[in-house]
C-alpha atoms as a PDB file:
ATOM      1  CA  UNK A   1    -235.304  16.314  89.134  1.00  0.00           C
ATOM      2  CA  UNK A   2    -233.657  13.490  89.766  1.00  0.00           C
ATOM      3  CA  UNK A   3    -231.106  12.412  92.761  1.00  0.00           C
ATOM      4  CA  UNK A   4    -228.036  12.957  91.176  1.00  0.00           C
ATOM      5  CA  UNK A   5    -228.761  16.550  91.100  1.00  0.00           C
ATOM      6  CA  UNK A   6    -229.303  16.907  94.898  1.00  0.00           C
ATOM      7  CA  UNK A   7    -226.421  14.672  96.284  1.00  0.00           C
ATOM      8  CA  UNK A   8    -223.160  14.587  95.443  1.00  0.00           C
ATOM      9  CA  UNK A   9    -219.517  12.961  96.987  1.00  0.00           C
ATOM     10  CA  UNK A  10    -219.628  14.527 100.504  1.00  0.00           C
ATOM     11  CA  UNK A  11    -223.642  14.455 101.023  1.00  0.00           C
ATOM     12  CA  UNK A  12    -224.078  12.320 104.418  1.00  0.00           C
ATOM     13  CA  UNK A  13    -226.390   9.399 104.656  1.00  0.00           C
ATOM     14  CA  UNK A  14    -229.107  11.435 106.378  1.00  0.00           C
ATOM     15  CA  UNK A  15    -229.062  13.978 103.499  1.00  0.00           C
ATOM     16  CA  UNK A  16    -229.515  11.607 100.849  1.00  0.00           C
ATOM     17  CA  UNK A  17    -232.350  10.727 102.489  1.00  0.00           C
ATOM     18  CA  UNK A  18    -234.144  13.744 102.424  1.00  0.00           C
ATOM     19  CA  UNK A  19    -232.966  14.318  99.010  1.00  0.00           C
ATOM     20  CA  UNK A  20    -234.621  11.215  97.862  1.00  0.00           C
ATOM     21  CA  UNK A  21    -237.656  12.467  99.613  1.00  0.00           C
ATOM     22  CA  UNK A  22    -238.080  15.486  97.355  1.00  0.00           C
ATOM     23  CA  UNK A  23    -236.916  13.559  94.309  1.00  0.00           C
ATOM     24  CA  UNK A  24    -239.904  11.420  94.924  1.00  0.00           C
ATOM     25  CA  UNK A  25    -242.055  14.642  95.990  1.00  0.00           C
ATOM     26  CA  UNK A  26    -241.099  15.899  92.766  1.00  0.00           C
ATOM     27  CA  UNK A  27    -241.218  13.375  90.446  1.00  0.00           C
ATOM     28  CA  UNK A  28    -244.760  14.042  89.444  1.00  0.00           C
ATOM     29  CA  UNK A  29    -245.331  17.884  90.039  1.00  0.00           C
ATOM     30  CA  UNK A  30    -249.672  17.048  89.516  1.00  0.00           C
ATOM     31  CA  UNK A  31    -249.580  15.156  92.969  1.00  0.00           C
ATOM     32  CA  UNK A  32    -246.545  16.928  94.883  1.00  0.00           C
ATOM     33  CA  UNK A  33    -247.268  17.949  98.398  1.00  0.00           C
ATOM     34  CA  UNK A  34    -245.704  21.378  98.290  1.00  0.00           C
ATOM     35  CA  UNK A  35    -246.103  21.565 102.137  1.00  0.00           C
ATOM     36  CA  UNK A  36    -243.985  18.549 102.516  1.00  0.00           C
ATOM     37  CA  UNK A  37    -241.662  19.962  99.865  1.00  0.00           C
ATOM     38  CA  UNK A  38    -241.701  22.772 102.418  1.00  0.00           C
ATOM     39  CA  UNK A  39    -241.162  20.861 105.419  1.00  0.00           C
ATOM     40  CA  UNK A  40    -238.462  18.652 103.825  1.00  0.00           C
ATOM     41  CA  UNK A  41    -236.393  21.939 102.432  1.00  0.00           C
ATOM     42  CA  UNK A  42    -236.235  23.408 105.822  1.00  0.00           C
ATOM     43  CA  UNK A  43    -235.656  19.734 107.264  1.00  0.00           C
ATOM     44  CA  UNK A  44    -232.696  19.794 104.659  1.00  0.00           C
ATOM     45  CA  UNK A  45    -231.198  23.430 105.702  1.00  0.00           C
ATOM     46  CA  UNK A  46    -230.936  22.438 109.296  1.00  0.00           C
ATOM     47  CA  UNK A  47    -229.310  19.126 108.724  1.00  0.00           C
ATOM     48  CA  UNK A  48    -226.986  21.111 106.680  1.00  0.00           C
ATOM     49  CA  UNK A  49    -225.814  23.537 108.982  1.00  0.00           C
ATOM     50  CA  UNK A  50    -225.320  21.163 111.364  1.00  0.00           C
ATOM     51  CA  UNK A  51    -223.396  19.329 109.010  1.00  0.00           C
ATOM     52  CA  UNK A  52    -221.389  22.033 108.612  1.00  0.00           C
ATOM     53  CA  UNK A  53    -220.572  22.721 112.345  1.00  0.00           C
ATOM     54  CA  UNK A  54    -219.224  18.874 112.744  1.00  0.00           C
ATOM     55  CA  UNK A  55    -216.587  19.118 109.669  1.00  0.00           C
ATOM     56  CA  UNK A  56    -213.396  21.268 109.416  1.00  0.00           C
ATOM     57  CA  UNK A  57    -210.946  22.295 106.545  1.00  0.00           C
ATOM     58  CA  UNK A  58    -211.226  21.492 103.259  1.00  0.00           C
ATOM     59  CA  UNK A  59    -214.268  18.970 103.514  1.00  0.00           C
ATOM     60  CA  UNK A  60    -216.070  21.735 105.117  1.00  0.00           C
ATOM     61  CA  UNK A  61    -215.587  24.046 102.350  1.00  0.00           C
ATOM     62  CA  UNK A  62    -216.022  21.396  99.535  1.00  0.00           C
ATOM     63  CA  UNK A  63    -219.461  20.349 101.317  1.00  0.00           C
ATOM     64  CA  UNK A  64    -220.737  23.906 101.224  1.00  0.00           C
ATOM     65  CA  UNK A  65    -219.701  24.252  97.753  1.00  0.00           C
ATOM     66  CA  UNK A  66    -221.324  21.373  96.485  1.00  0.00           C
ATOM     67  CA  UNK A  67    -224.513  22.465  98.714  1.00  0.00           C
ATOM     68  CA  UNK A  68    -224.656  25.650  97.126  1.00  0.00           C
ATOM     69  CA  UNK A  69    -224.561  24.581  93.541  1.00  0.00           C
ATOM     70  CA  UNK A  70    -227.699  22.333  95.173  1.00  0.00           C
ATOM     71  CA  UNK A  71    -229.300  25.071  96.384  1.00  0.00           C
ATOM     72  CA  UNK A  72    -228.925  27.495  93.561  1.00  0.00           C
ATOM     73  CA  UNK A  73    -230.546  24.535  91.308  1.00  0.00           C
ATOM     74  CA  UNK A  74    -233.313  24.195  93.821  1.00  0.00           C
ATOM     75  CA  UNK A  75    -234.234  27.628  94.277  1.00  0.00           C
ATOM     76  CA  UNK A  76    -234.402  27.828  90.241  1.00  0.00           C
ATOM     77  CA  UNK A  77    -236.479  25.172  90.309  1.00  0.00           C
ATOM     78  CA  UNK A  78    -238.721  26.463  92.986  1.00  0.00           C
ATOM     79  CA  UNK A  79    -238.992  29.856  91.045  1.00  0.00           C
ATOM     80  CA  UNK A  80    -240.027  28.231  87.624  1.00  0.00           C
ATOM     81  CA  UNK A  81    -242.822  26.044  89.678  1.00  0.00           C
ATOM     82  CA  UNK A  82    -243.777  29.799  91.526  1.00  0.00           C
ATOM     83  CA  UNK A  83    -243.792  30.861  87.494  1.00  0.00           C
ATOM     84  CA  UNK A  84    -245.532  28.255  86.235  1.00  0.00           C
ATOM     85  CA  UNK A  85    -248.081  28.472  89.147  1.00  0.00           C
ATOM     86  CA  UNK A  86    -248.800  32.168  88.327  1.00  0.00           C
ATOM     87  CA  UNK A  87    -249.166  31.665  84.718  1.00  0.00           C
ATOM     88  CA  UNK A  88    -252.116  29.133  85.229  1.00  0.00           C
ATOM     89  CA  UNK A  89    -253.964  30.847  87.530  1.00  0.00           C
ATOM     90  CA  UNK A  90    -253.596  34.059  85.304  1.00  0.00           C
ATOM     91  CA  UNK A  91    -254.917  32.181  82.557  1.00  0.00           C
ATOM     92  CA  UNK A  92    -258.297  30.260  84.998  1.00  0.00           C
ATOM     93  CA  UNK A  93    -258.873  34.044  86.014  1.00  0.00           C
ATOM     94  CA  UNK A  94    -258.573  35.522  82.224  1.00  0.00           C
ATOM     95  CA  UNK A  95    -261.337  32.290  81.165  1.00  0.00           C
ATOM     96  CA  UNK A  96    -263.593  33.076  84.181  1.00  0.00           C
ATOM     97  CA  UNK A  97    -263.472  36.629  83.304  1.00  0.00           C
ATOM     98  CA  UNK A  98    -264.534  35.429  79.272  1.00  0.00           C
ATOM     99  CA  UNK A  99    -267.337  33.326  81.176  1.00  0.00           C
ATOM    100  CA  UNK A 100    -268.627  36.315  82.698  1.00  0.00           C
ATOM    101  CA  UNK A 101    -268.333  38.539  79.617  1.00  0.00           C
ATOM    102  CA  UNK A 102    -270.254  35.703  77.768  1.00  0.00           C
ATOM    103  CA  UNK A 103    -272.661  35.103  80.479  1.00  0.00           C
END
């Protein structure tokens, strides 16, 4: 994932900032700190809805939906990594069960 998924024209300087925090987090899914993914995410919501209290009319509403198309492309990309996760530890608990039956 790279930034210019996560910010777009009305994404404040302190967003972008967290966004390029996860960009880097996720760069390399081996080493990412999914705590710190974690912590950064919910970070991310609360500067967002205070973003959202401070502006009015139409920046307001094209903020949130510009944040939304964000969030719908994080939450797919948190539900492949949840996929991905259960698929390899299906497949270490299918080879330990082989192990055993070989044993």
């Amino acid at each position: 994932m790279n930034n210019s998924v996560l910010n777009h024209p009305y994404t404040p300087a302190a967003l972008r900032d967290i966004n390029d925090k996860i960009t880097a987090q996720l760069a390399d899914i081996s080493t990412a700190d999914f705590s710190e993914i974690n912590r950064l995410i919910k970070e991310r919501d609360t500067l967002i809805r205070a973003h959202l209290s401070q502006v009015h009319g139409g920046a307001k509403e094209a903020f949130a939906n510009h944040e939304l198309d964000v969030n719908n492309k994080l939450r797919d990309l948190a539900q492949n990594l949840r996929d991905s996760t259960k698929d390899e530890v299906t497949r270490i608990v299918r080879g330990k069960a082989a192990i055993k039956k070989y044993k």
